[in-house]
PDB file of N, CA and C in Angstrom:
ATOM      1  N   UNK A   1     210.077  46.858 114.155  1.00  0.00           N
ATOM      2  CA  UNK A   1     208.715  46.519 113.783  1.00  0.00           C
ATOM      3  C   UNK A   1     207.973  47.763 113.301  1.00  0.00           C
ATOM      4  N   UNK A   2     208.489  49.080 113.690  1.00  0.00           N
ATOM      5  CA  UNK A   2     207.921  50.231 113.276  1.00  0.00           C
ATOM      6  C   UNK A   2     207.755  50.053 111.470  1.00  0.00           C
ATOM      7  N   UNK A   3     209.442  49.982 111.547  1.00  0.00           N
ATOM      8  CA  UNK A   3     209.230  49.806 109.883  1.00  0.00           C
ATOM      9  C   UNK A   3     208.441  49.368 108.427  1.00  0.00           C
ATOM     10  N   UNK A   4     207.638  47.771 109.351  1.00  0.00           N
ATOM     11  CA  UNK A   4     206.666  46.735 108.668  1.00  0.00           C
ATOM     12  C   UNK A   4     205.674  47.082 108.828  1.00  0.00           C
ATOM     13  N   UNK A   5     205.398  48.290 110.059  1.00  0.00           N
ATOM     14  CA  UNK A   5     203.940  48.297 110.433  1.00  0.00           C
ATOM     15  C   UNK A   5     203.843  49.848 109.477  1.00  0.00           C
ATOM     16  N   UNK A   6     204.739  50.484 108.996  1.00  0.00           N
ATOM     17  CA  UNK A   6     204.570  51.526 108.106  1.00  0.00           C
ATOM     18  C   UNK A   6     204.200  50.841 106.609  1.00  0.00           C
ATOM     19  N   UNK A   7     205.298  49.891 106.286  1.00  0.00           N
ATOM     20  CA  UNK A   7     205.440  49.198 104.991  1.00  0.00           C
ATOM     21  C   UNK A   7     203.510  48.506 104.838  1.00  0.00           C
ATOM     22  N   UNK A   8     203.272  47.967 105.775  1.00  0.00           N
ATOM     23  CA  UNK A   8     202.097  47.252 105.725  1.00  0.00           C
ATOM     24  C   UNK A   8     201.223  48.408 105.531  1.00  0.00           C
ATOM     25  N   UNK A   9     201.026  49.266 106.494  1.00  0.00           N
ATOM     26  CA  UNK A   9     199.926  50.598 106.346  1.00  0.00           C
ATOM     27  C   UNK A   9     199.803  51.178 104.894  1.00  0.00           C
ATOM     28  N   UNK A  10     201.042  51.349 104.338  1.00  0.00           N
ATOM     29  CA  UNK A  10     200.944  51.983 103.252  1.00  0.00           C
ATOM     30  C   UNK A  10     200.210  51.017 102.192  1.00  0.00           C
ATOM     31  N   UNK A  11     200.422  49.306 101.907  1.00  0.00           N
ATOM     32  CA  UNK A  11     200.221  48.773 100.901  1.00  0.00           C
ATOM     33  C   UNK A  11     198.514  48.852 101.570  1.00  0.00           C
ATOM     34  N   UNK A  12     198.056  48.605 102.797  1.00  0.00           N
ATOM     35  CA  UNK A  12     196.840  48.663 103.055  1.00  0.00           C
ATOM     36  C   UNK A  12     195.726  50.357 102.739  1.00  0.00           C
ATOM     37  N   UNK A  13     196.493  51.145 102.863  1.00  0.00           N
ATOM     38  CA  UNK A  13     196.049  52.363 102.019  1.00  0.00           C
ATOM     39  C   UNK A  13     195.424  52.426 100.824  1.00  0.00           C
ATOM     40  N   UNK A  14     196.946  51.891  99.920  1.00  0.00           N
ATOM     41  CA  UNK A  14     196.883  51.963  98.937  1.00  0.00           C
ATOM     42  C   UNK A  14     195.268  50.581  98.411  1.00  0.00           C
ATOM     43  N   UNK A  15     194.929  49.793  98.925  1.00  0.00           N
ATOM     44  CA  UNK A  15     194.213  48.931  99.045  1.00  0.00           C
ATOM     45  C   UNK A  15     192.579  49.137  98.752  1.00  0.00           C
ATOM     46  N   UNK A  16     192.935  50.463 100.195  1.00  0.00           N
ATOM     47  CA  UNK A  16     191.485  51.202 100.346  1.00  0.00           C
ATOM     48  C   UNK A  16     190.766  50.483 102.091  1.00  0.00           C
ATOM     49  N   UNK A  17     192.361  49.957 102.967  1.00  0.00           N
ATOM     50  CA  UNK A  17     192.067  49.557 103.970  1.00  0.00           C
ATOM     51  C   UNK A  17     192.121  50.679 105.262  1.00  0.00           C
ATOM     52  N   UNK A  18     191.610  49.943 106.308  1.00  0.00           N
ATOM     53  CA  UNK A  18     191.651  51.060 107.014  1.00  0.00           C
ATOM     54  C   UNK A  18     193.699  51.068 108.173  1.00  0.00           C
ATOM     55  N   UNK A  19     193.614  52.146 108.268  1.00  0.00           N
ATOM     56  CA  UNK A  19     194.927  52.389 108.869  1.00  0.00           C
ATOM     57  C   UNK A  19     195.050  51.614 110.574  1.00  0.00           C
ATOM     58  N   UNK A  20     195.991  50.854 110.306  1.00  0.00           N
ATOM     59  CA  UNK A  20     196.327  49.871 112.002  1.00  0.00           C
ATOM     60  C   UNK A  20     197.640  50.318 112.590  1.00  0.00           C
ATOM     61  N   UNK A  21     196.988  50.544 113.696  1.00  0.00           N
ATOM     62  CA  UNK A  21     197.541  51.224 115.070  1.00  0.00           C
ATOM     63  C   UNK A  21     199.182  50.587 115.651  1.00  0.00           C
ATOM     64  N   UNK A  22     198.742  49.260 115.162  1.00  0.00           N
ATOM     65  CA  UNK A  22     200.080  48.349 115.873  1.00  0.00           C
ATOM     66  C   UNK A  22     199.798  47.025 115.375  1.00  0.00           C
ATOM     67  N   UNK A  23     201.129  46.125 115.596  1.00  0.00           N
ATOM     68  CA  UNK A  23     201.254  44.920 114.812  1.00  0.00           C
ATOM     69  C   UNK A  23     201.660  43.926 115.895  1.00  0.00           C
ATOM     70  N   UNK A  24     200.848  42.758 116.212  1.00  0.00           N
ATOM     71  CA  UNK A  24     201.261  41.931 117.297  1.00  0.00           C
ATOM     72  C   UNK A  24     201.464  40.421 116.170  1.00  0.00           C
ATOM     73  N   UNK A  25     202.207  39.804 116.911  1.00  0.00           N
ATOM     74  CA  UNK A  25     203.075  38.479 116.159  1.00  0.00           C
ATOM     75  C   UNK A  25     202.403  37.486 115.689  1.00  0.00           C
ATOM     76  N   UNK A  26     201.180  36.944 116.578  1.00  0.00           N
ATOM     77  CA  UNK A  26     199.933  36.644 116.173  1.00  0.00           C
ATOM     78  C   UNK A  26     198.926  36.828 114.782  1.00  0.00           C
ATOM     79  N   UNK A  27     199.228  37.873 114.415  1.00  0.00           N
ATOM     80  CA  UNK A  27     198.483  38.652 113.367  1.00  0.00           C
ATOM     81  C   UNK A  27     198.626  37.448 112.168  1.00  0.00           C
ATOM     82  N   UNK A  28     197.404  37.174 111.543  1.00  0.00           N
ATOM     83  CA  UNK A  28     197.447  36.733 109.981  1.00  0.00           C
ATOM     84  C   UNK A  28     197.820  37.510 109.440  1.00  0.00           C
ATOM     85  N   UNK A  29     198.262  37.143 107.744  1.00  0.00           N
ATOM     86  CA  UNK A  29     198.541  38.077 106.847  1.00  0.00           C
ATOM     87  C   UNK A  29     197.117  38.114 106.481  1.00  0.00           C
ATOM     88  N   UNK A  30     196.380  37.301 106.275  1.00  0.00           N
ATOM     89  CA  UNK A  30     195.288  37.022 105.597  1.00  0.00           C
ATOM     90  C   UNK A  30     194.442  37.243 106.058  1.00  0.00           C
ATOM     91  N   UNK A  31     194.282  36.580 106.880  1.00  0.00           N
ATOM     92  CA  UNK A  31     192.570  37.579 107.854  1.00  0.00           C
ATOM     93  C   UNK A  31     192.641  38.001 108.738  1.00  0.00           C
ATOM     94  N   UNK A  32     193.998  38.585 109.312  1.00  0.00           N
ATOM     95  CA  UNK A  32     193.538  39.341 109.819  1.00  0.00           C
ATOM     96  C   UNK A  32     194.386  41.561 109.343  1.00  0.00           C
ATOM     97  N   UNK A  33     194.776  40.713 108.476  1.00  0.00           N
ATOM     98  CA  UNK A  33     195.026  41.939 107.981  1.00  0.00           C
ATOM     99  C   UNK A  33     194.675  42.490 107.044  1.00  0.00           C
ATOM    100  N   UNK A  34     194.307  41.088 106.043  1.00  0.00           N
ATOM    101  CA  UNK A  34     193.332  41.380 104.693  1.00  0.00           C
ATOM    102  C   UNK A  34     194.243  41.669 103.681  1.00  0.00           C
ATOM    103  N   UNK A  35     195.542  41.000 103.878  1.00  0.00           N
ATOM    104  CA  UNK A  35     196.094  41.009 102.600  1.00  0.00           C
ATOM    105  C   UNK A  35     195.923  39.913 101.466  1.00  0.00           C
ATOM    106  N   UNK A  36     195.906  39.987  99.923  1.00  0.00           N
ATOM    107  CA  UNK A  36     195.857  38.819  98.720  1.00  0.00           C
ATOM    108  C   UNK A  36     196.729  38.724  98.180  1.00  0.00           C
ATOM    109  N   UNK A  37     196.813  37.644  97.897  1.00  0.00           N
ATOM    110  CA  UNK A  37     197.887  37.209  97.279  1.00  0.00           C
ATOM    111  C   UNK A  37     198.673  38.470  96.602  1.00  0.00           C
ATOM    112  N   UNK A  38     198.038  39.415  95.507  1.00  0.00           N
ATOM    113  CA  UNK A  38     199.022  40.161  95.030  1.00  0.00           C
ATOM    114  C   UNK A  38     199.785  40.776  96.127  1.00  0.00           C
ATOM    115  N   UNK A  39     199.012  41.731  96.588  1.00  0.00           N
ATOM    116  CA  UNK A  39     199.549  42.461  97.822  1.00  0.00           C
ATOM    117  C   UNK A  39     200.646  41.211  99.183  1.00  0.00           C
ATOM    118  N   UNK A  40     200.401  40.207  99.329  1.00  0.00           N
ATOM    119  CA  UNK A  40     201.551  39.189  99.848  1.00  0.00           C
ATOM    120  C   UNK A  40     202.780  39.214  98.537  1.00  0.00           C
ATOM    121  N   UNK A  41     202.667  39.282  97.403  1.00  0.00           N
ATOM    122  CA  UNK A  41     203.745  39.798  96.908  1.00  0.00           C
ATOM    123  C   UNK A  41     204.509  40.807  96.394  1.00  0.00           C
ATOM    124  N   UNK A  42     203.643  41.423  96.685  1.00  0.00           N
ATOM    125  CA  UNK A  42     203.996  43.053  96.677  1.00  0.00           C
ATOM    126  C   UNK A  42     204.928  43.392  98.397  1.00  0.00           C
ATOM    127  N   UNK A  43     204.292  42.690  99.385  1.00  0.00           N
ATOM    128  CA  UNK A  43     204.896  42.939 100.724  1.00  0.00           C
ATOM    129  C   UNK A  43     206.334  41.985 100.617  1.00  0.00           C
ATOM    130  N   UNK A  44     206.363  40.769 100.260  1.00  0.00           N
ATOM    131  CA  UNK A  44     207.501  40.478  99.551  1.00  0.00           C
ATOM    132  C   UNK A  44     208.479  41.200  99.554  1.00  0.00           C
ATOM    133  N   UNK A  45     208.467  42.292  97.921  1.00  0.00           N
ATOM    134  CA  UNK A  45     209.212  42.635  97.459  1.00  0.00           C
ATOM    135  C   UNK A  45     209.803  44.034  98.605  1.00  0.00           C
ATOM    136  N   UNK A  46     208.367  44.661  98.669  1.00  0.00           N
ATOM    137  CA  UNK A  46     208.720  45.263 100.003  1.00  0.00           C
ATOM    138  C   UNK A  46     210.123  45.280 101.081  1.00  0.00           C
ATOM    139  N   UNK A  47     209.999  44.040 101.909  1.00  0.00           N
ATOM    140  CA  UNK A  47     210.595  43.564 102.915  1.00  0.00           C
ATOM    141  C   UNK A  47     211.939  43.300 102.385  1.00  0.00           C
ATOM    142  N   UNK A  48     212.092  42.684 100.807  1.00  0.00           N
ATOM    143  CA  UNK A  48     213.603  42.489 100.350  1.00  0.00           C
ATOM    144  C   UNK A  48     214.034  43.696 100.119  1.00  0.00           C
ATOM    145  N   UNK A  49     213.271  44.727  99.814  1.00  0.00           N
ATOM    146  CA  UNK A  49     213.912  46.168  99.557  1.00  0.00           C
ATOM    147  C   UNK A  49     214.409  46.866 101.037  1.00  0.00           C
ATOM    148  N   UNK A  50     213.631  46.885 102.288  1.00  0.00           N
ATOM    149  CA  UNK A  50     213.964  47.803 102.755  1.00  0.00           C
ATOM    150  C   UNK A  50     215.132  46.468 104.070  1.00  0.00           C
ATOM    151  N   UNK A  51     214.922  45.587 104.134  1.00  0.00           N
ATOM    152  CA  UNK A  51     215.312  44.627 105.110  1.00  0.00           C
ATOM    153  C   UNK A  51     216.316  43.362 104.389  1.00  0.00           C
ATOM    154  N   UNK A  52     216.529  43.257 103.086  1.00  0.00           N
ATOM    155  CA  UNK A  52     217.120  42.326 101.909  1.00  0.00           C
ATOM    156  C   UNK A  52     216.779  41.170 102.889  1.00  0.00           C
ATOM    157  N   UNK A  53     215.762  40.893 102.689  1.00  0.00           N
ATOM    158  CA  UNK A  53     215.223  39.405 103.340  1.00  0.00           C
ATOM    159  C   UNK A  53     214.279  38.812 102.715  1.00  0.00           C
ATOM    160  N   UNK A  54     214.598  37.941 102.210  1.00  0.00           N
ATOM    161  CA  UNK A  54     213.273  36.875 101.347  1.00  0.00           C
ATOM    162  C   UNK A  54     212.713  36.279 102.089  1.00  0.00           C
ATOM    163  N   UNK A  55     211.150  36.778 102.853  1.00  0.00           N
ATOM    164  CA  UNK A  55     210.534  36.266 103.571  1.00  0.00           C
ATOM    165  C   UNK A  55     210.053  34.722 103.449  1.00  0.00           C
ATOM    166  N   UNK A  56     210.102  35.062 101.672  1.00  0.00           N
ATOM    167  CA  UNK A  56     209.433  33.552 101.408  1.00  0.00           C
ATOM    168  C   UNK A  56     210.175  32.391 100.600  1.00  0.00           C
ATOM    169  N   UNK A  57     211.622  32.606 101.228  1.00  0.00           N
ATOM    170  CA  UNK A  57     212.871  31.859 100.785  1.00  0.00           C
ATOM    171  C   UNK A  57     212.528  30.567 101.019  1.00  0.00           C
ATOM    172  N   UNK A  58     211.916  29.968 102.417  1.00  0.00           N
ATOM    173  CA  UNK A  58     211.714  28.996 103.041  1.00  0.00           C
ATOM    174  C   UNK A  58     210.663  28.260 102.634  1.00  0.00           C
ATOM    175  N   UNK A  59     209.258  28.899 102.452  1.00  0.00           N
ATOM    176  CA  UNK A  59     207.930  28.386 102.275  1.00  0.00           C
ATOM    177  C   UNK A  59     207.433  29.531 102.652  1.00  0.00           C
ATOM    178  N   UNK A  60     206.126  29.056 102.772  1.00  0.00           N
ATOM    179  CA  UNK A  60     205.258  30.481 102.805  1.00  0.00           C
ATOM    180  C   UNK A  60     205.250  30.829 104.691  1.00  0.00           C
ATOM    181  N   UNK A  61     205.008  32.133 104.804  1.00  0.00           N
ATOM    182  CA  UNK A  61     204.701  32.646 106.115  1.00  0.00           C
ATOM    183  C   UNK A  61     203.251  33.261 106.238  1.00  0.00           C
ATOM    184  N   UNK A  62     202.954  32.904 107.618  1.00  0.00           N
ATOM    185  CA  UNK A  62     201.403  33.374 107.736  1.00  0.00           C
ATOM    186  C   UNK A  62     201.082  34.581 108.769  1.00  0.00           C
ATOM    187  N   UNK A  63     202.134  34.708 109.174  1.00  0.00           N
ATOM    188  CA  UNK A  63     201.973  35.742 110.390  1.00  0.00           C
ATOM    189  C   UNK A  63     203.310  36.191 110.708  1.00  0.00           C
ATOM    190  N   UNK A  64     202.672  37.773 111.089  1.00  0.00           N
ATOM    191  CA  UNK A  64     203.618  38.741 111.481  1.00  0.00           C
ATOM    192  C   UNK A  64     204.759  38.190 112.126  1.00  0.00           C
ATOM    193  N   UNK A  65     204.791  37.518 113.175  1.00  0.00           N
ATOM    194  CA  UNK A  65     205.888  36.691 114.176  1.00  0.00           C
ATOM    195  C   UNK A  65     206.714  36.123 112.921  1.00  0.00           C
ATOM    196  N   UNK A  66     205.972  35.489 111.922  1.00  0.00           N
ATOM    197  CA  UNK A  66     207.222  34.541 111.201  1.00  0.00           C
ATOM    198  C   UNK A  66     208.097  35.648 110.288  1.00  0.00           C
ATOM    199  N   UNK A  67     207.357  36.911 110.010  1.00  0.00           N
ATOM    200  CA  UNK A  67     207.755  37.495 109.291  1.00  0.00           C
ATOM    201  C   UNK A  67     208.793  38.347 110.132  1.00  0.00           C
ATOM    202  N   UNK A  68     208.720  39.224 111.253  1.00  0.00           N
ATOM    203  CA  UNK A  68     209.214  39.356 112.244  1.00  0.00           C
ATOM    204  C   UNK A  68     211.352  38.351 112.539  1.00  0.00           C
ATOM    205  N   UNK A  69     210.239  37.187 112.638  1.00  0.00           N
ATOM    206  CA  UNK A  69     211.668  35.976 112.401  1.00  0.00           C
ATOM    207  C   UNK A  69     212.414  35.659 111.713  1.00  0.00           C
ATOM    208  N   UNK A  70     212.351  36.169 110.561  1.00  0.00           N
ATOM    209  CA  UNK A  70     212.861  36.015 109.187  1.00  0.00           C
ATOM    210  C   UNK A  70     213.546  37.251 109.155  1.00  0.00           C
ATOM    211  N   UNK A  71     212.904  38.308 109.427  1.00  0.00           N
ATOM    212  CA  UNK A  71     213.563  39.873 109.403  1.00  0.00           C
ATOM    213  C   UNK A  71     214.668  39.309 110.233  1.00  0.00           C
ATOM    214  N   UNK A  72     214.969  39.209 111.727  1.00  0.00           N
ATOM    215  CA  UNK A  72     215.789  38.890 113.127  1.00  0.00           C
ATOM    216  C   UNK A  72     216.703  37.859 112.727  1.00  0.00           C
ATOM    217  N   UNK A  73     216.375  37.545 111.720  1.00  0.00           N
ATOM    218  CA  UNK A  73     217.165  36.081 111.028  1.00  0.00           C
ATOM    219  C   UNK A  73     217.031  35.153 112.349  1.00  0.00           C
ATOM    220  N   UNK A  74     216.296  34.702 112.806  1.00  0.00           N
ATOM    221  CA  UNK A  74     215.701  33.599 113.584  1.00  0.00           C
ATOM    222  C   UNK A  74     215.379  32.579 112.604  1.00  0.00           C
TER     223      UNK A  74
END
């Protein structure tokens, strides 16, 4: 989870967001992390690069946990 919570920090940087401490499973992508649509596909491509996992093979995911589950292949 270190990994996503770096991957996420950085696209939220780059954003102009502020930097988060830690990532619990619960978490929206959307409000509560404040990601848009581009940036949900930008984290996408992300996650297939460093994890080769198509988060959004299935349908869409809304939270860290599903994303998390998908990484774990759950």
């Amino acid at each position: 989870m270190n990994k996503l919570l770096l991957i996420i920090n950085e696209m939220r940087e780059e954003a102009g967001h502020e930097y988060i401490e830690s990532l619990e499973a619960s978490m929206d992508l959307r409000e509560d992390l404040t990601l848009d649509s581009f940036m949900l596909a930008e984290l996408t491509v992300r996650i297939e690069d460093e994890f080769d996992v198509d988060i959004f093979e299935d349908g869409i995911v809304q939270t860290i946990g599903e994303i998390i589950a998908k990484i774990e292949g759950v």
